[in-house]
N, C-alpha and C. Protein backbone atom coordinates (compact mmCIF):
# COMPACT_ATOMS: atom_id res chain seq x y z
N UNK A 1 -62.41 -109.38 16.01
CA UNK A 1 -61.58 -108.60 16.92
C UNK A 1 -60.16 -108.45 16.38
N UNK A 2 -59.49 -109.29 15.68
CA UNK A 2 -58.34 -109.77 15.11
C UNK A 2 -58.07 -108.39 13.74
N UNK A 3 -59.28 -108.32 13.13
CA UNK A 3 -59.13 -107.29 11.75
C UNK A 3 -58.88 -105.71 12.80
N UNK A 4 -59.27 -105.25 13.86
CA UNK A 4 -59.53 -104.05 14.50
C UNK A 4 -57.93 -104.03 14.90
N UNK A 5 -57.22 -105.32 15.40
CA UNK A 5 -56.22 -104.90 16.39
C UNK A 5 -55.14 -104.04 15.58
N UNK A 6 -54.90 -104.82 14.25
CA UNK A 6 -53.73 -103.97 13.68
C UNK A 6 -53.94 -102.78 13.20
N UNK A 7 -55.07 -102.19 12.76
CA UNK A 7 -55.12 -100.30 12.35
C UNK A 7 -55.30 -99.70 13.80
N UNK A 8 -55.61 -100.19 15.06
CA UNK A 8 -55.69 -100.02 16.03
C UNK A 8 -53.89 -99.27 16.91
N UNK A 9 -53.41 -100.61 16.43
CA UNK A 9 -51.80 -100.42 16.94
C UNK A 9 -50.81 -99.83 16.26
N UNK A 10 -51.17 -99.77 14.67
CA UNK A 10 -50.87 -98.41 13.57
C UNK A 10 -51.11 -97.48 14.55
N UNK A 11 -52.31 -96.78 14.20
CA UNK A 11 -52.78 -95.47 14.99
C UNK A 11 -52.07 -95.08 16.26
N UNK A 12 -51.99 -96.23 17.27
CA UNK A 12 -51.41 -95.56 18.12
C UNK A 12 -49.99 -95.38 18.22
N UNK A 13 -49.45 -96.15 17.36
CA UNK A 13 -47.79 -95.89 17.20
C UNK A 13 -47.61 -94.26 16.34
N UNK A 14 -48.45 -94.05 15.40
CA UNK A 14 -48.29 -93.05 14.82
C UNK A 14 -49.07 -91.85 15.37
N UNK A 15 -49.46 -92.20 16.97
CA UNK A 15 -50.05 -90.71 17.12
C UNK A 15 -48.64 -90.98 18.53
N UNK A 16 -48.15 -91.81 18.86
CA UNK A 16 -46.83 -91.64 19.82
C UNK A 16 -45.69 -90.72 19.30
N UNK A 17 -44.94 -91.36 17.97
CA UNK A 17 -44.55 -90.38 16.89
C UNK A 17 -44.64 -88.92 16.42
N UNK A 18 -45.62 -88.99 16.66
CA UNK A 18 -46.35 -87.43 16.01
C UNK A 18 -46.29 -86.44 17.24
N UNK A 19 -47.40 -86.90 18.31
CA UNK A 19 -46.43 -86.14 19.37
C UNK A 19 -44.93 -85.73 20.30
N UNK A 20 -44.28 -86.63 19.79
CA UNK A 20 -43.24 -86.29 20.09
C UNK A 20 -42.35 -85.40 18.75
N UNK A 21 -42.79 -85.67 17.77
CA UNK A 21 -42.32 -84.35 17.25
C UNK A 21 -42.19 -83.05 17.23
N UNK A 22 -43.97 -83.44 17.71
CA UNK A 22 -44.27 -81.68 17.48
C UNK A 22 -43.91 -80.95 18.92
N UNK A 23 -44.04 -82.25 20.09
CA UNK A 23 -43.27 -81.76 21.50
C UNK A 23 -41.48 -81.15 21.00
N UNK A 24 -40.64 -81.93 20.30
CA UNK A 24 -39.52 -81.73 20.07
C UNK A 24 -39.31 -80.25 19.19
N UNK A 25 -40.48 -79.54 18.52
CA UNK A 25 -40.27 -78.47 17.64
C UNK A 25 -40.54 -77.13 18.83
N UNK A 26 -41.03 -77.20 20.14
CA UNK A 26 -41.19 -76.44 21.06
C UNK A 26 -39.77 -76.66 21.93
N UNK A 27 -39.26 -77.27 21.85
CA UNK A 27 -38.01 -77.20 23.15
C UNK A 27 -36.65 -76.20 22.90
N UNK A 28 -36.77 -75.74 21.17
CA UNK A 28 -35.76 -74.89 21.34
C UNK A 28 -36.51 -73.22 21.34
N UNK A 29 -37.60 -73.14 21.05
CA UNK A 29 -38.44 -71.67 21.16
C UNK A 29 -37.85 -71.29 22.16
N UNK A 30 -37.63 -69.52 22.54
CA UNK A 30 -37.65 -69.20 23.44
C UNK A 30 -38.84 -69.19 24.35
N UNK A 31 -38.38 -68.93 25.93
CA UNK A 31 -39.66 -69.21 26.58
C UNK A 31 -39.76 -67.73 27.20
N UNK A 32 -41.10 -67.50 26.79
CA UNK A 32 -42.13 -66.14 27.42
C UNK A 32 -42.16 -65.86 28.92
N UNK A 33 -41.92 -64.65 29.49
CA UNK A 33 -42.13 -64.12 31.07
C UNK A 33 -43.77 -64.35 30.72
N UNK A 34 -44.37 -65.10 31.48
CA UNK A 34 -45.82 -65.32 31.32
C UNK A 34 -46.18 -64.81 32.98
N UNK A 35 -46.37 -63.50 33.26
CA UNK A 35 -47.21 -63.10 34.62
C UNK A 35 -48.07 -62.02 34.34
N UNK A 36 -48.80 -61.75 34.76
CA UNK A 36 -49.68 -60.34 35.01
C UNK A 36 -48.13 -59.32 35.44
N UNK A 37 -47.78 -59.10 35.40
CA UNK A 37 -46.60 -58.26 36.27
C UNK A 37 -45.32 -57.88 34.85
N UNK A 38 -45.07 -58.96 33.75
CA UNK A 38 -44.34 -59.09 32.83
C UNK A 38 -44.26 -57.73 31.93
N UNK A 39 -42.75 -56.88 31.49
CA UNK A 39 -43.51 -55.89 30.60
C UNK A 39 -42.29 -55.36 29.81
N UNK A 40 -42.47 -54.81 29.31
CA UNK A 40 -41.47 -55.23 28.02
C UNK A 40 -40.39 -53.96 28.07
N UNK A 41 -38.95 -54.29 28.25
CA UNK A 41 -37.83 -53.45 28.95
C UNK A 41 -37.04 -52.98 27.74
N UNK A 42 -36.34 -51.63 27.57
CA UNK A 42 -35.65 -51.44 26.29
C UNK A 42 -34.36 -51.30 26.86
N UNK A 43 -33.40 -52.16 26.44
CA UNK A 43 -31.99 -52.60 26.43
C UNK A 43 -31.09 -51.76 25.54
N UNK A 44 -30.33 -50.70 26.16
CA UNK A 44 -29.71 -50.25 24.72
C UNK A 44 -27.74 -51.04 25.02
N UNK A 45 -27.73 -51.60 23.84
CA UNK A 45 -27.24 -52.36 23.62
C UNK A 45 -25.70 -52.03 22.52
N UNK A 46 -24.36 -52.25 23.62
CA UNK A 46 -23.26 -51.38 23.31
C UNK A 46 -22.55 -52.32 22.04
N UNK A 47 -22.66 -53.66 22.35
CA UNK A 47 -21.92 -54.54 21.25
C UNK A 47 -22.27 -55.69 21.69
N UNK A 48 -21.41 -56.45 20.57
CA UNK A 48 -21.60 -58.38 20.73
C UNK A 48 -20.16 -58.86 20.40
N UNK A 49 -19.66 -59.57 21.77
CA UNK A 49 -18.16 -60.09 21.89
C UNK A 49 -18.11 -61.49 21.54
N UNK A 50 -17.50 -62.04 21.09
CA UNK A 50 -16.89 -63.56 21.28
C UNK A 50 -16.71 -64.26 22.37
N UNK A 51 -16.01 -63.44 22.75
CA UNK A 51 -15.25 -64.14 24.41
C UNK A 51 -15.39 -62.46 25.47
N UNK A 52 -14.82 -63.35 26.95
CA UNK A 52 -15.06 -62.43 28.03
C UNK A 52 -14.23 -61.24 27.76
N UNK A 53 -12.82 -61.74 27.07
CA UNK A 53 -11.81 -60.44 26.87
C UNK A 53 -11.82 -59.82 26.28
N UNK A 54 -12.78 -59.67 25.11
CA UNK A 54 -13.26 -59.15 23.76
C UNK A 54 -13.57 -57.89 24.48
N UNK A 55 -14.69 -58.48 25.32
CA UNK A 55 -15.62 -57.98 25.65
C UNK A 55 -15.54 -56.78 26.77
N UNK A 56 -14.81 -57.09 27.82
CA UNK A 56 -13.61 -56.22 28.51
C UNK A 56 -13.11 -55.42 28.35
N UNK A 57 -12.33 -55.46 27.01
CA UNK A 57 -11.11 -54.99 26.57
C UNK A 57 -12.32 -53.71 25.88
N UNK A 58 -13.78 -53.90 25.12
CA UNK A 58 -14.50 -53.30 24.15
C UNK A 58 -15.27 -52.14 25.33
N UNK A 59 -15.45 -52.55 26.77
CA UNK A 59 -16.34 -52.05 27.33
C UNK A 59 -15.27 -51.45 28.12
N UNK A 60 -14.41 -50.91 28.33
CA UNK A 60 -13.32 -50.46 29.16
C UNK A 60 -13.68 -48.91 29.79
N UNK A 61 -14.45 -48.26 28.70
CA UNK A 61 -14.36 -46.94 28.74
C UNK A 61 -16.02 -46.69 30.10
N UNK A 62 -16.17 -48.10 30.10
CA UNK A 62 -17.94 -47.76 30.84
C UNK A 62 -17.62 -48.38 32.05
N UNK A 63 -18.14 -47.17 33.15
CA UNK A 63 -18.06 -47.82 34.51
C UNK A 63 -19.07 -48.82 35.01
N UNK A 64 -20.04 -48.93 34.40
CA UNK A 64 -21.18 -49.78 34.55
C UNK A 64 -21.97 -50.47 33.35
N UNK A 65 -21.60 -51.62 33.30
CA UNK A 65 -22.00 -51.92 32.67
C UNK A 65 -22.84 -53.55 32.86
N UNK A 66 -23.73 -54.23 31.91
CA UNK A 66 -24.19 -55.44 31.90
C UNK A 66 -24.06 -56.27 30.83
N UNK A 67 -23.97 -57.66 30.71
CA UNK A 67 -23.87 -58.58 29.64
C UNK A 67 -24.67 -59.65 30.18
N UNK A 68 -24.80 -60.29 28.89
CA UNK A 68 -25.57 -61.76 28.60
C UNK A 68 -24.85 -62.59 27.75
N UNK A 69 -25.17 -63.31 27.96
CA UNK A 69 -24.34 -65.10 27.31
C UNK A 69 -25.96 -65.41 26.37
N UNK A 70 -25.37 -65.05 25.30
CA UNK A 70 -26.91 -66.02 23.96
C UNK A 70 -25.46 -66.84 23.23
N UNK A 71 -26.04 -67.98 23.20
CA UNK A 71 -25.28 -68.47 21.52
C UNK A 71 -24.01 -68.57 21.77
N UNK A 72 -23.20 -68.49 22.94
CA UNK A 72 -22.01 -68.17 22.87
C UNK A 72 -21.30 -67.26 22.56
N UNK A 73 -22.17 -65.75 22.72
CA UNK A 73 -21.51 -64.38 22.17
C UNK A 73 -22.25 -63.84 23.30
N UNK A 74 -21.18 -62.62 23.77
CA UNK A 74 -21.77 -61.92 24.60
C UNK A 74 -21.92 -60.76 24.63
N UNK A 75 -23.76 -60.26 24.90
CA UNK A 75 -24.12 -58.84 24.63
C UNK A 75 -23.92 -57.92 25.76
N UNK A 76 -23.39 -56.85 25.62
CA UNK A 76 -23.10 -55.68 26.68
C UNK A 76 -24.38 -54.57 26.18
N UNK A 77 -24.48 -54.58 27.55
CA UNK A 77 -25.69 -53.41 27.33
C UNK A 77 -25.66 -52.52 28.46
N UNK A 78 -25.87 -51.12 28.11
CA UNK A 78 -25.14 -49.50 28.58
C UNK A 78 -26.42 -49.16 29.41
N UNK A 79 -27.38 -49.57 29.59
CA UNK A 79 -28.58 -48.79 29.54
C UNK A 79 -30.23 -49.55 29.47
N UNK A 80 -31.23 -49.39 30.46
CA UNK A 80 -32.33 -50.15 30.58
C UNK A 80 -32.98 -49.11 30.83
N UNK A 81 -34.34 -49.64 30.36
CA UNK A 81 -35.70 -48.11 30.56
C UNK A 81 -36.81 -48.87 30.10
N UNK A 82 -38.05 -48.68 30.67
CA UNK A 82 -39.55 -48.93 30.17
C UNK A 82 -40.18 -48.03 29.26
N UNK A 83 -39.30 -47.19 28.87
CA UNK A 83 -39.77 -45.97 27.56
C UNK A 83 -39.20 -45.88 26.26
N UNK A 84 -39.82 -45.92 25.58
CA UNK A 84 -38.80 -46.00 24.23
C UNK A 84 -38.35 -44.50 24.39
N UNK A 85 -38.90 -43.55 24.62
CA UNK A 85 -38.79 -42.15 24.19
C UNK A 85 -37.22 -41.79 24.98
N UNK A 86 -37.27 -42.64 26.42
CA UNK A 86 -36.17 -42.67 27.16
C UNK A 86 -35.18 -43.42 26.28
N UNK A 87 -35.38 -44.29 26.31
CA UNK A 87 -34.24 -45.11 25.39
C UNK A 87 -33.48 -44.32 23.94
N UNK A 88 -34.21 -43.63 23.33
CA UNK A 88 -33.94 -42.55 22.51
C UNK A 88 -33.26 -41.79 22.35
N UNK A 89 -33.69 -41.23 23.85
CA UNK A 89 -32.98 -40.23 24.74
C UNK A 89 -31.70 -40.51 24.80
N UNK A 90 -31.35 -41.81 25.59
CA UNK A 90 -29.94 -42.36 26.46
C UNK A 90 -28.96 -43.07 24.69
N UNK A 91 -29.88 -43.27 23.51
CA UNK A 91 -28.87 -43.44 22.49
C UNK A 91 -28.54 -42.43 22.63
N UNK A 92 -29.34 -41.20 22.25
CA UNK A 92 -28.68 -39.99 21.75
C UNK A 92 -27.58 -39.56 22.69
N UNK A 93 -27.53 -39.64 23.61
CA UNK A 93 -26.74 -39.15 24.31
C UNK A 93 -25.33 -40.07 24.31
N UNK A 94 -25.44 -41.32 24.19
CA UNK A 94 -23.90 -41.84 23.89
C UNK A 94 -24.04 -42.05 22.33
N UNK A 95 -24.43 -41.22 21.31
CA UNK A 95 -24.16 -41.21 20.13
C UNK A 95 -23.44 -39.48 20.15
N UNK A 96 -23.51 -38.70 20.95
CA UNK A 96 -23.00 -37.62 20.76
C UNK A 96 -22.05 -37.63 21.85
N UNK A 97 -21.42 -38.96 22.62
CA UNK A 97 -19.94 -38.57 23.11
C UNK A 97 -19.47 -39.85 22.23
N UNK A 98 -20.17 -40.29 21.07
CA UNK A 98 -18.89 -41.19 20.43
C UNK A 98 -19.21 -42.83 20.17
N UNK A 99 -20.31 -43.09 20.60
CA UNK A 99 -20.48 -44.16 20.53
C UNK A 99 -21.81 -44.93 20.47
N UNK A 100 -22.00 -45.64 19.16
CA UNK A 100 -22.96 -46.55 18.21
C UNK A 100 -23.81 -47.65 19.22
N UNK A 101 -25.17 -47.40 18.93
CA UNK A 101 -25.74 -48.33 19.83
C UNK A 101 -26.97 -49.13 19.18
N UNK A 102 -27.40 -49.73 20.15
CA UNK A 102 -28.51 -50.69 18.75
C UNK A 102 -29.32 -51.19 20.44
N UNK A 103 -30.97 -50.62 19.93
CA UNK A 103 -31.93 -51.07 20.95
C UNK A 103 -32.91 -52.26 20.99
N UNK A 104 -32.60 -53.18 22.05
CA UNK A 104 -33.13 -54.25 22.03
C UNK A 104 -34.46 -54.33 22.81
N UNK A 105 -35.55 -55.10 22.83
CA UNK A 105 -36.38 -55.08 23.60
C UNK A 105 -36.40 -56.64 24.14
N UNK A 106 -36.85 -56.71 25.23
CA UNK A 106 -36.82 -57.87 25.88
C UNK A 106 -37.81 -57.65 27.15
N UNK A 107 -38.66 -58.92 27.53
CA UNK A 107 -39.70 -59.23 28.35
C UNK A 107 -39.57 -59.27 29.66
N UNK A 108 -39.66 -58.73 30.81
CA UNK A 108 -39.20 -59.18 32.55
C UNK A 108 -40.29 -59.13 32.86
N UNK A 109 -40.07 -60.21 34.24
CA UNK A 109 -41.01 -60.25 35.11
C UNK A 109 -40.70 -60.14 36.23
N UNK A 110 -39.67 -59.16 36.70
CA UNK A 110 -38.80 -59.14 38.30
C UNK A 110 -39.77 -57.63 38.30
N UNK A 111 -40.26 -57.84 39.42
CA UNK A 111 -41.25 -56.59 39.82
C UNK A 111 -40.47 -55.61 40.57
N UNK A 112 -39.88 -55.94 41.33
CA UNK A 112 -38.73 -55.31 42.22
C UNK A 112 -38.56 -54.55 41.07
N UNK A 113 -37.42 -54.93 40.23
CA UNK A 113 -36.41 -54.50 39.16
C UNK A 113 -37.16 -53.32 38.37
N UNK A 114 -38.21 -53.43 38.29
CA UNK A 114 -39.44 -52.79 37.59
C UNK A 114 -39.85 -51.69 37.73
N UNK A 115 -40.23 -51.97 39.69
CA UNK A 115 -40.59 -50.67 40.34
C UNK A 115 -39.82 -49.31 39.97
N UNK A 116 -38.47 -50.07 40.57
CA UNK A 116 -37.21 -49.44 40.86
C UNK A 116 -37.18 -48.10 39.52
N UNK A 117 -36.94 -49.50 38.02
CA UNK A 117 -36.72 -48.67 37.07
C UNK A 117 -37.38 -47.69 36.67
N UNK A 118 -39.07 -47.69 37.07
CA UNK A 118 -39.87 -46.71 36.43
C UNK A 118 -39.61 -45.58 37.67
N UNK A 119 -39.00 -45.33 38.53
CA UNK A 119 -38.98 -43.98 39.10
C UNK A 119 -37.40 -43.22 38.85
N UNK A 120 -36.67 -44.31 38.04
CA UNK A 120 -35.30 -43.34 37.27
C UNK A 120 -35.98 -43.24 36.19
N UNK A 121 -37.26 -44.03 35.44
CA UNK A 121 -37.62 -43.34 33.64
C UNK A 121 -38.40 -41.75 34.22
N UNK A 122 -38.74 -42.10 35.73
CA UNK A 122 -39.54 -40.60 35.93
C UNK A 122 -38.82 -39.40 35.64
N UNK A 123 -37.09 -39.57 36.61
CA UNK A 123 -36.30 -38.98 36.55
C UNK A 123 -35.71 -38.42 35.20
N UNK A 124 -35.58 -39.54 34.23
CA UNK A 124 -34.86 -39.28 33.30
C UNK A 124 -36.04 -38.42 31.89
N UNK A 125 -37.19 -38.91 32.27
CA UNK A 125 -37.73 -38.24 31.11
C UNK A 125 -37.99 -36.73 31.47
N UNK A 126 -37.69 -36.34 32.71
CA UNK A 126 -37.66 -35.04 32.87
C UNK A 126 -36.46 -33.99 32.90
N UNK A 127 -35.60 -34.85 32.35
CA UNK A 127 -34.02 -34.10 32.56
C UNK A 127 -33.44 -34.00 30.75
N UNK A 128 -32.71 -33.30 29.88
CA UNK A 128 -31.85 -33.82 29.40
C UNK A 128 -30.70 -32.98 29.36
N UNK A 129 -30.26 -32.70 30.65
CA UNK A 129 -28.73 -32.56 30.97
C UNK A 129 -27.78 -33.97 30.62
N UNK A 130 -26.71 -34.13 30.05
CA UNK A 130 -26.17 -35.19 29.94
C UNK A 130 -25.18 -35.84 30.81
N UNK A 131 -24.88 -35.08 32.24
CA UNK A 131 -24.48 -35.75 33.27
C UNK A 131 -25.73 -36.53 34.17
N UNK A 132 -26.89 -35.99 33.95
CA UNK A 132 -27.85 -36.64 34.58
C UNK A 132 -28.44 -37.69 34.25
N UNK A 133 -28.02 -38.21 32.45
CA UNK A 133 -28.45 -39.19 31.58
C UNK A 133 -27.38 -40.25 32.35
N UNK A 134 -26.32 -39.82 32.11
CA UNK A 134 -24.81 -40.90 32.42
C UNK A 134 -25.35 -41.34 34.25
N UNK A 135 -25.56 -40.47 34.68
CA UNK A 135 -25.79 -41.00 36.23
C UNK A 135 -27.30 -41.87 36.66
N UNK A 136 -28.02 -41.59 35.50
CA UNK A 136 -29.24 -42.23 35.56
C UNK A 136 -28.85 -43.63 35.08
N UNK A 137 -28.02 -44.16 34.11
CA UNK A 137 -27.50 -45.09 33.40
C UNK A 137 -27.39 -45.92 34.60
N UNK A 138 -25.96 -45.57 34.98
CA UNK A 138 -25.35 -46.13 35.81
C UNK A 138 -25.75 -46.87 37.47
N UNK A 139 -26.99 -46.12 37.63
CA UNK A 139 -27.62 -46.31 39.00
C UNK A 139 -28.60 -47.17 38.71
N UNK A 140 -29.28 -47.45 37.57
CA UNK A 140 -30.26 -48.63 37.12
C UNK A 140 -29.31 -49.46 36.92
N UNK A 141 -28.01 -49.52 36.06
CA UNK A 141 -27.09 -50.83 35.99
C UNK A 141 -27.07 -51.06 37.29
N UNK A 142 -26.28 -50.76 38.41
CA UNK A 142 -26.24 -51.18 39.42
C UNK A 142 -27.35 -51.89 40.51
N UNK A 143 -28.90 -51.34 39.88
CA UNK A 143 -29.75 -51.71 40.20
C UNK A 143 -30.04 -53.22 39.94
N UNK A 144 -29.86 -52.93 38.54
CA UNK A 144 -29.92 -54.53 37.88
C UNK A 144 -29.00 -55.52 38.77
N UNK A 145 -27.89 -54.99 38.91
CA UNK A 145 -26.83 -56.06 39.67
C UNK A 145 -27.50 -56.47 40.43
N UNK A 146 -28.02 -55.46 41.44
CA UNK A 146 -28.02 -55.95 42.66
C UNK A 146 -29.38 -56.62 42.75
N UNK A 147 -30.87 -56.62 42.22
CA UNK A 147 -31.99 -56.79 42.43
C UNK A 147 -32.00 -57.95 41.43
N UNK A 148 -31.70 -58.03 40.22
CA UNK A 148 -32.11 -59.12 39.10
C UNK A 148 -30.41 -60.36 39.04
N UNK A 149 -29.56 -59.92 38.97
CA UNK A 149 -28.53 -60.67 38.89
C UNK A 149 -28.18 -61.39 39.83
């Protein structure tokens, strides 16, 4: 009984070890919207600030706008849609009054937020007047405020 105990108490020290490693290589992954409902949102995305005043001072010209805190930099973003073709759309349109954008995609699972947005992508994929782009913008930002934030 004596020869079994010590590869016995090896083993289990080194399978205590081992899982906690490989537990420790999952804790900084990001974590997945995991629902039936989850679906993948296009962010068009105005810049990336340092600080709040950067960021302020960069977004001045937009009456509506949204940000996020990653990493300690913060992203402003002009614009949300479930269409790329929309998202396309809403660059082009603040690339021809002046201003550079870069489209992000990112995962939700706020159904509300969802609904909402797919009956302004209805709106917007049927318009491209460019006061109707800017007012479509702005009424999903506010949406976001009020339903997801």
């Amino acid at each position: 009984m004596k020869k079994y105990l010590f590869p016995i108490s090896v083993s289990l020290i080194l399978g205590v070890f081992m899982a906690y490693f490989i537990i420790r290589q999952y804790e900084d992954m990001p974590a997945l919207a995991v629902s039936s409902e989850a679906e993948t949102l296009y962010y068009i995305q105005r810049g990336v600030y340092s600080d709040m005043d950067s960021m302020q001072e960069g977004m001045k010209d937009f009456t509506h706008y949204i940000y996020n805190v990653e990493d300690n930099q913060y992203y402003a973003y002009i614009g949300i849609t479930t269409n790329k073709e929309n998202a396309l759309k809403i660059q082009n349109y603040y690339k021809s009054i002046g201003y550079d954008t870069f489209l992000k995609d990112k995962i939700t699972d706020n159904d509300d937020f969802i609904n909402v947005l797919r009956q302004y992508d209805e709106l917007l994929s049927k318009t491209d007047d460019t006061e109707s782009i800017k007012v479509i913008c702005n009424q999903v930002l506010s949406k976001y405020e009020e339903l997801v934030k």
